[in-house]
C-alpha atoms as a PDB file:
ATOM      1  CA  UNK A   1      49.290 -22.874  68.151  1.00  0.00           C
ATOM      2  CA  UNK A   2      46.402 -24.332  66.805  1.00  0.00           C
ATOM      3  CA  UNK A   3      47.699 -28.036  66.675  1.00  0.00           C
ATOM      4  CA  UNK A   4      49.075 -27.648  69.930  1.00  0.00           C
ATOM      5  CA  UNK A   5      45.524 -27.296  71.051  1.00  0.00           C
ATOM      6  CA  UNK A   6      44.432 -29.954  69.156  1.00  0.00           C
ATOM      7  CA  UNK A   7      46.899 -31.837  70.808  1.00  0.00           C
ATOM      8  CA  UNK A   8      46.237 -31.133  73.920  1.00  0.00           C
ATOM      9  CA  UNK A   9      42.522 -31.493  73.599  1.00  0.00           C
ATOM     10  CA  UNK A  10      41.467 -35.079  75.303  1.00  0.00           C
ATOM     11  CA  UNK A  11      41.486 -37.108  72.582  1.00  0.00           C
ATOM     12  CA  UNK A  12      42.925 -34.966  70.187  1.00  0.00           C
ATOM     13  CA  UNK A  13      45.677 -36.591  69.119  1.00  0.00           C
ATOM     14  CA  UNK A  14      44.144 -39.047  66.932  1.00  0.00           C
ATOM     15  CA  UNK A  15      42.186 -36.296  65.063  1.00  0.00           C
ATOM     16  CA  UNK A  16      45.176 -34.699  64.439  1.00  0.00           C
ATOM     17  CA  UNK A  17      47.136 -37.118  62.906  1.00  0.00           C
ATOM     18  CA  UNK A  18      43.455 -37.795  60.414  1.00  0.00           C
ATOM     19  CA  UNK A  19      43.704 -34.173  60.106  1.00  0.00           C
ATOM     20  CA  UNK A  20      47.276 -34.158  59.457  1.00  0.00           C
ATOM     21  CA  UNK A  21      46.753 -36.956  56.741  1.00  0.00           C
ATOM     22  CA  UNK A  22      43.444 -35.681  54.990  1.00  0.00           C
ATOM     23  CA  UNK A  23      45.040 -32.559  54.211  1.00  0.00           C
ATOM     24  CA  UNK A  24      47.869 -34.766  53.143  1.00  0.00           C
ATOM     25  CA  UNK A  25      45.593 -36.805  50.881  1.00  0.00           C
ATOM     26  CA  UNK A  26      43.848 -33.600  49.474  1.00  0.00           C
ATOM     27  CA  UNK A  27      47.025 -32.275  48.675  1.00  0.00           C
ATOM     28  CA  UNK A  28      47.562 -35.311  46.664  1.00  0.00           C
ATOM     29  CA  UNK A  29      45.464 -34.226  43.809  1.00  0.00           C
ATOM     30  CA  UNK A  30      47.428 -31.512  42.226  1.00  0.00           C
ATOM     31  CA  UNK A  31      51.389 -31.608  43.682  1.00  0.00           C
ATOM     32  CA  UNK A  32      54.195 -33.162  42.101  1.00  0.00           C
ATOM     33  CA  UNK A  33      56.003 -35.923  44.506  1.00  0.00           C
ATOM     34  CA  UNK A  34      59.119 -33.695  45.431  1.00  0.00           C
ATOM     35  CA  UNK A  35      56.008 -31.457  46.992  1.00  0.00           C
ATOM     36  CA  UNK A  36      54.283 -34.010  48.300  1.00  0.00           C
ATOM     37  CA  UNK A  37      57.576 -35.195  50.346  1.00  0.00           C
ATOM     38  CA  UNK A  38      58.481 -31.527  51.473  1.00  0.00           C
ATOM     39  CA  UNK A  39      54.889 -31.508  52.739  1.00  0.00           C
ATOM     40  CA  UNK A  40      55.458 -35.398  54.603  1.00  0.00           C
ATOM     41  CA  UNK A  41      58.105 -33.065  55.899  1.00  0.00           C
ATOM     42  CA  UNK A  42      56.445 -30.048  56.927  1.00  0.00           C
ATOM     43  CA  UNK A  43      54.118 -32.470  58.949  1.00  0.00           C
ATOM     44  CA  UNK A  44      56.953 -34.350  60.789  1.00  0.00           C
ATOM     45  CA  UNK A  45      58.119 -31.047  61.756  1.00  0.00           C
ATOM     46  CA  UNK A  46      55.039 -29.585  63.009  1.00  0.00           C
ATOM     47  CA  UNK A  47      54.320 -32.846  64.956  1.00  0.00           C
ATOM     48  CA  UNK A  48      57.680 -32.991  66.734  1.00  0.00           C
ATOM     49  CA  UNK A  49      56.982 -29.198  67.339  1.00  0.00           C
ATOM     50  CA  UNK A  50      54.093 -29.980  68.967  1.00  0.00           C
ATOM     51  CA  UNK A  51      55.808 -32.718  71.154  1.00  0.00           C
ATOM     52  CA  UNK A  52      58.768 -30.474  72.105  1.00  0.00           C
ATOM     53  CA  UNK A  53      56.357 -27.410  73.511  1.00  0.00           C
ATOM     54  CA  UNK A  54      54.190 -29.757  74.829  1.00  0.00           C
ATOM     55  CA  UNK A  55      57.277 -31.790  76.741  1.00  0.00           C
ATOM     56  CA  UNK A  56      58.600 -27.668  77.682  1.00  0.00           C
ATOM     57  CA  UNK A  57      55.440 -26.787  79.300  1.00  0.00           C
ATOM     58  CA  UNK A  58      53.815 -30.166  80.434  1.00  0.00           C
ATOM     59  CA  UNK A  59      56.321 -32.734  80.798  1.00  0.00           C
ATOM     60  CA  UNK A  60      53.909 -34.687  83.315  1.00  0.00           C
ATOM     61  CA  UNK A  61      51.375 -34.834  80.574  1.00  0.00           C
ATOM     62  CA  UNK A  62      53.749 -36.476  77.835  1.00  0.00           C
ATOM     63  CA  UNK A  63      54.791 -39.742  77.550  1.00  0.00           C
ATOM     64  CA  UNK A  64      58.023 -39.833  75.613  1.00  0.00           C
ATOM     65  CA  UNK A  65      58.231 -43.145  74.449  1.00  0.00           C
ATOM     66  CA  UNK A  66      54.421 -43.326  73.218  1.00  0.00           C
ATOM     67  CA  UNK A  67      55.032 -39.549  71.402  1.00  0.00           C
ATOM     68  CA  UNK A  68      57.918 -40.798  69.516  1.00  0.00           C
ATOM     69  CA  UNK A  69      56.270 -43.934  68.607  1.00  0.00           C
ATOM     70  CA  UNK A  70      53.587 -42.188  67.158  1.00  0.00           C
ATOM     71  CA  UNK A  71      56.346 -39.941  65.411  1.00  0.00           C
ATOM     72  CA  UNK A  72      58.233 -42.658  63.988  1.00  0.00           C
ATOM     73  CA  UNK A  73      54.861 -43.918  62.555  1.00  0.00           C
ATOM     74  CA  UNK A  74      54.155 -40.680  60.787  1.00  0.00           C
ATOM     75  CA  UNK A  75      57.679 -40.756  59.627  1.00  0.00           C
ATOM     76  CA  UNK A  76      57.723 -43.939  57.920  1.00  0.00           C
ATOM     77  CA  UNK A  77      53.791 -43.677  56.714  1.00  0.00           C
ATOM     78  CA  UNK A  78      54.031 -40.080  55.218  1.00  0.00           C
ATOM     79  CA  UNK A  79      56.680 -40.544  52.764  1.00  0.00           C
ATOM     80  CA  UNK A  80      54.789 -43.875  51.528  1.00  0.00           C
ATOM     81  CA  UNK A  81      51.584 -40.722  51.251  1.00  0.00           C
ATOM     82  CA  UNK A  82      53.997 -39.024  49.169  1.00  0.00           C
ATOM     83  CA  UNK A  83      55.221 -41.434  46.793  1.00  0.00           C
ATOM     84  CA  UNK A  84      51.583 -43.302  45.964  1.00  0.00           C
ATOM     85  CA  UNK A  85      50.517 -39.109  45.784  1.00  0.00           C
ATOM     86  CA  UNK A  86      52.922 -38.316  43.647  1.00  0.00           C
ATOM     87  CA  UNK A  87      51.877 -41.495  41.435  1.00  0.00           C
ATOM     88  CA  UNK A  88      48.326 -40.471  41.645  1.00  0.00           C
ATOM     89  CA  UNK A  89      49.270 -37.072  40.675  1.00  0.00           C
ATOM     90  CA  UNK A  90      51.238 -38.028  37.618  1.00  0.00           C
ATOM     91  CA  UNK A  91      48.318 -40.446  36.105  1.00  0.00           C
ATOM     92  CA  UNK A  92      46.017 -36.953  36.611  1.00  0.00           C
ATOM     93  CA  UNK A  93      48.196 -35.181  34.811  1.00  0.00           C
ATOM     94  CA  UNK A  94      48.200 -38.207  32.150  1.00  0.00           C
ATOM     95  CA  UNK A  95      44.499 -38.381  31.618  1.00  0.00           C
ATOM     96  CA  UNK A  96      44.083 -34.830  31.539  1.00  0.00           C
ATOM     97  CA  UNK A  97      46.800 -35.042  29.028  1.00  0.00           C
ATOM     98  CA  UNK A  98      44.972 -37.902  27.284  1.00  0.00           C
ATOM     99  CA  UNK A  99      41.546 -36.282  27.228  1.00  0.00           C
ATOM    100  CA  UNK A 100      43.109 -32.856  25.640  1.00  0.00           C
ATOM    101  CA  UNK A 101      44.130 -35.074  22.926  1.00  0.00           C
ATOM    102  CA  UNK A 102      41.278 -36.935  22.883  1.00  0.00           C
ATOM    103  CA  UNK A 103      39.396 -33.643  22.456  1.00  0.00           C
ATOM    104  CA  UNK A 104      41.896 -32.501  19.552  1.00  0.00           C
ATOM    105  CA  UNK A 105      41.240 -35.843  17.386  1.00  0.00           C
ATOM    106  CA  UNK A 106      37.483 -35.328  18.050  1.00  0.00           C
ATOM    107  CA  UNK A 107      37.709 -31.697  16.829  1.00  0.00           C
ATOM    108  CA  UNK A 108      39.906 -32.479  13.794  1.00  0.00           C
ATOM    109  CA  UNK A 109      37.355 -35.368  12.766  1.00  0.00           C
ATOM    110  CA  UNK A 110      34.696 -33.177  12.994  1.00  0.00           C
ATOM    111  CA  UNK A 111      36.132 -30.374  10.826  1.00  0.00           C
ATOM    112  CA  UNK A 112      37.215 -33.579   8.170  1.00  0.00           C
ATOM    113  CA  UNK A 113      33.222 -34.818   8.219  1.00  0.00           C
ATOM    114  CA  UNK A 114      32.471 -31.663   7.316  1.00  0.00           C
ATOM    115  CA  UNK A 115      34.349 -30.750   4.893  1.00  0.00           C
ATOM    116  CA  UNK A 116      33.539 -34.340   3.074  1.00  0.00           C
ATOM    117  CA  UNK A 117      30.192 -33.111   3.352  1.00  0.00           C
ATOM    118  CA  UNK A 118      30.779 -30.234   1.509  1.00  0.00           C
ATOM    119  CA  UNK A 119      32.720 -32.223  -0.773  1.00  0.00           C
ATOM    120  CA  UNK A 120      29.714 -34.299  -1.471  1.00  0.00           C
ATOM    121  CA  UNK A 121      27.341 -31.533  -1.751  1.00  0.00           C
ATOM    122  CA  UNK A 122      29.092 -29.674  -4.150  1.00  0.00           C
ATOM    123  CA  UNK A 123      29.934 -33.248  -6.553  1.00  0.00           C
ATOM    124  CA  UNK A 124      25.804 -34.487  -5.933  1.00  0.00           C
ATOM    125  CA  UNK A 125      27.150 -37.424  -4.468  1.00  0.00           C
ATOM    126  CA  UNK A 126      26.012 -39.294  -0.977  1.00  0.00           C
ATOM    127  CA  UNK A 127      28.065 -41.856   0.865  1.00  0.00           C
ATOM    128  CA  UNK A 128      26.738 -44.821   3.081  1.00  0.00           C
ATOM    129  CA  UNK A 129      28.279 -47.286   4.971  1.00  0.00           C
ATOM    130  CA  UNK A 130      25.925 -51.125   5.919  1.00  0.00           C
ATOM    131  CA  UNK A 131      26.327 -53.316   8.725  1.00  0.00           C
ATOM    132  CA  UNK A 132      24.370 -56.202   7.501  1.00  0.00           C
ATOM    133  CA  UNK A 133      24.957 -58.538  10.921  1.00  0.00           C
ATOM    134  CA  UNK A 134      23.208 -55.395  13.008  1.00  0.00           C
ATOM    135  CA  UNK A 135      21.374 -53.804   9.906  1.00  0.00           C
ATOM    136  CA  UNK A 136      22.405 -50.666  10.589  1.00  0.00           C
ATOM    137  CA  UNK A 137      23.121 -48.031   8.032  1.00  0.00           C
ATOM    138  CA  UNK A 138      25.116 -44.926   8.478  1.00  0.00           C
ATOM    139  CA  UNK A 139      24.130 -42.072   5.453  1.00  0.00           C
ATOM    140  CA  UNK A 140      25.826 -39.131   4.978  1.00  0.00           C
ATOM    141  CA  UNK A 141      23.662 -35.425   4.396  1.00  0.00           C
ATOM    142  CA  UNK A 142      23.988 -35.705   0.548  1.00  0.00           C
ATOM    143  CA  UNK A 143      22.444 -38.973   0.594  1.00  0.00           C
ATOM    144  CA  UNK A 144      19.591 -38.228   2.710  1.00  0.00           C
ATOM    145  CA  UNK A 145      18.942 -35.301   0.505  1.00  0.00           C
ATOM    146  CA  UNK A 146      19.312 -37.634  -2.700  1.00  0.00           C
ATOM    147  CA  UNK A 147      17.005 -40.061  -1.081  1.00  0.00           C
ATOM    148  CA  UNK A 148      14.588 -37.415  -0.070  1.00  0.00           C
ATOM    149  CA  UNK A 149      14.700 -38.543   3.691  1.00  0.00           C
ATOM    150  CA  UNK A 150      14.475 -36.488   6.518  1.00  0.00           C
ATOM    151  CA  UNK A 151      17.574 -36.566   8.308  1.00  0.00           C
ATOM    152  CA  UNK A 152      15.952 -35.800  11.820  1.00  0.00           C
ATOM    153  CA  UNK A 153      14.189 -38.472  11.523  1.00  0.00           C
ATOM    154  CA  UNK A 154      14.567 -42.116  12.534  1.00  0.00           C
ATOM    155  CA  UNK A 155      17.911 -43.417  11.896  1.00  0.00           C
ATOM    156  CA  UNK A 156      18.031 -45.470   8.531  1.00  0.00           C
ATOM    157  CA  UNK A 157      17.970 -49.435   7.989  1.00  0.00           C
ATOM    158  CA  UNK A 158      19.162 -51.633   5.309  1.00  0.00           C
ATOM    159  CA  UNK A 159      15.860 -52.603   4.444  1.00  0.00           C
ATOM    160  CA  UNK A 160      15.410 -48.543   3.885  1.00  0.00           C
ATOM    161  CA  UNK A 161      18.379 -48.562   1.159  1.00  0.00           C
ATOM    162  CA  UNK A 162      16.936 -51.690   0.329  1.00  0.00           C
ATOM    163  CA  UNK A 163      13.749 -50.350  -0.545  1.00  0.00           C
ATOM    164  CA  UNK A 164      15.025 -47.407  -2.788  1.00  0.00           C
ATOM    165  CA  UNK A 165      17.240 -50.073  -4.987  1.00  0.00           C
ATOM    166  CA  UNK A 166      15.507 -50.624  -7.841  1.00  0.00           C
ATOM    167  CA  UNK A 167      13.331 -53.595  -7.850  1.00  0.00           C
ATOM    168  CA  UNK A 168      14.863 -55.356 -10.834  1.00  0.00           C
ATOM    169  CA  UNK A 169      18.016 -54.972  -8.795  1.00  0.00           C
ATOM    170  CA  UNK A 170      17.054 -55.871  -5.705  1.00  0.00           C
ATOM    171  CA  UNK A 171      18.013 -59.455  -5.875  1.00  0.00           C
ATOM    172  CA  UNK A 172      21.502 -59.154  -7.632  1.00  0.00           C
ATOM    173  CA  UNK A 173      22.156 -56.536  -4.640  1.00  0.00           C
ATOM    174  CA  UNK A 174      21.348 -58.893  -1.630  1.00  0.00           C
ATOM    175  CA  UNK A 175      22.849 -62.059  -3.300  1.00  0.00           C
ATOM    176  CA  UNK A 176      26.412 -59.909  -3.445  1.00  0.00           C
ATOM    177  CA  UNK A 177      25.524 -58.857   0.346  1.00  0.00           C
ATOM    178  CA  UNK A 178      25.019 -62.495   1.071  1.00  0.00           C
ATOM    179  CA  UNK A 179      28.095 -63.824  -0.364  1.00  0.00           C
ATOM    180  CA  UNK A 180      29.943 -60.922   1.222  1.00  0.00           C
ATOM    181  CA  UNK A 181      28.912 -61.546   4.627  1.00  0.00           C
ATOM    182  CA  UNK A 182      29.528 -65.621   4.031  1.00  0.00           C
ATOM    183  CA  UNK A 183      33.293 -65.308   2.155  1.00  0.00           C
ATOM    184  CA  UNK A 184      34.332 -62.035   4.031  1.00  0.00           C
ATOM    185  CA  UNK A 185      35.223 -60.343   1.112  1.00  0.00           C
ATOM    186  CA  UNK A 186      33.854 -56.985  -0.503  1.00  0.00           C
ATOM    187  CA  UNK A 187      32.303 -56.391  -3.791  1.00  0.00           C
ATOM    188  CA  UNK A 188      32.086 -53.388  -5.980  1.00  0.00           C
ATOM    189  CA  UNK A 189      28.680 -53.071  -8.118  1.00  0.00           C
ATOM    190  CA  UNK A 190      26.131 -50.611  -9.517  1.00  0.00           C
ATOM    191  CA  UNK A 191      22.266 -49.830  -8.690  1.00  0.00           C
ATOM    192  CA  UNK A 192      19.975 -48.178  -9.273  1.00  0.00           C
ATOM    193  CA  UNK A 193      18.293 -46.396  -7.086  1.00  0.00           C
ATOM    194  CA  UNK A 194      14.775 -45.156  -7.426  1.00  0.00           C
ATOM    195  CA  UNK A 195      14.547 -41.599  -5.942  1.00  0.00           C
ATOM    196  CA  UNK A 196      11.112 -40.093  -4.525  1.00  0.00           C
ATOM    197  CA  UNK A 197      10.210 -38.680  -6.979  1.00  0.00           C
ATOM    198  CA  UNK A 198      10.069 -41.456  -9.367  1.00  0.00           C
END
């Protein structure tokens, strides 16, 4: 009853069909395709229900050729709705999908940085990793607490592990970074390192 006022309303007709079509598109956001086309059909339905009471009790008001034109356009657009829904629905369902597992890996890396730190506590040991080209460092708990830094505090430099390499090592240290960075290649060495207190 209700969209056979809306049809009758002047004017109606083209609100409607937008009706007809956002509730289409909304729909689009969580049904499968095979739902999405029962629901192209449900509309078709309605519509030509609309046109048949509306032929039964004002046939001087309807224009059969224009009605079925319009018809025949909501029949071949709707299932088109369906199909790109359906689409959109499945990629949803991906990404959701996606970002579960995405949320999994994040989890299980989390647990595994933790229990290297623990690892590291318990052996007195601190890992680091250097980006010389951005001078960035990346320390790990133990080695902030080795170092005596404050962890809150800014985030560390090169020049900061720099600085706690012992000054008669210093040089031997960045000459190995140098030739690193210039043949590509890593290098395994010892320093010393000359903790706060001494």
């Amino acid at each position: 009853m209700v969209a056979y006022a809306m049809y009758e309303a002047k004017g109606g007709q083209p609100v409607f069909v937008i009706l007809l079509v956002m509730a289409f598109l909304f729909g689009v956001l969580r049904l499968t395709t095979r739902k999405l086309i029962l629901f192209a059909f449900f509309i078709l339905a309605v519509s030509g229900g609309v046109i048949s009471l509306r032929w039964r009790f004002r046939p001087h008001a309807v224009d059969l050729a224009e009605e079925g034109m319009q018809w025949l356009a909501l029949a071949v657009t709707l299932p088109w709705f369906a199909l790109m829904g359906g689409y959109i629905s499945g990629l949803r369902a991906r990404l959701r999908r996606s970002h579960a597992e995405q949320q999994q890996a994040l989890r299980t890396m989390q647990a595994n940085e933790a229990r290297l730190a623990d690892a590291q506590r318990i052996a007195g040991l601190g890992g680091w990793s250097y980006d010389p080209v951005t001078r960035t460092a990346i320390w790990s708990a133990e080695t902030f607490r080795i170092f005596g830094v404050d962890p809150t505090g800014r985030a560390p430099t090169g020049n900061d592990f720099l600085q706690r390499v012992h000054a008669d090592d210093r040089e031997r240290y960045q000459s190995l970074i140098q030739t690193a960075l210039r043949e590509g290649k890593s290098f395994e060495s010892r320093f010393r390192i000359v903790l706060p207190t001494g």
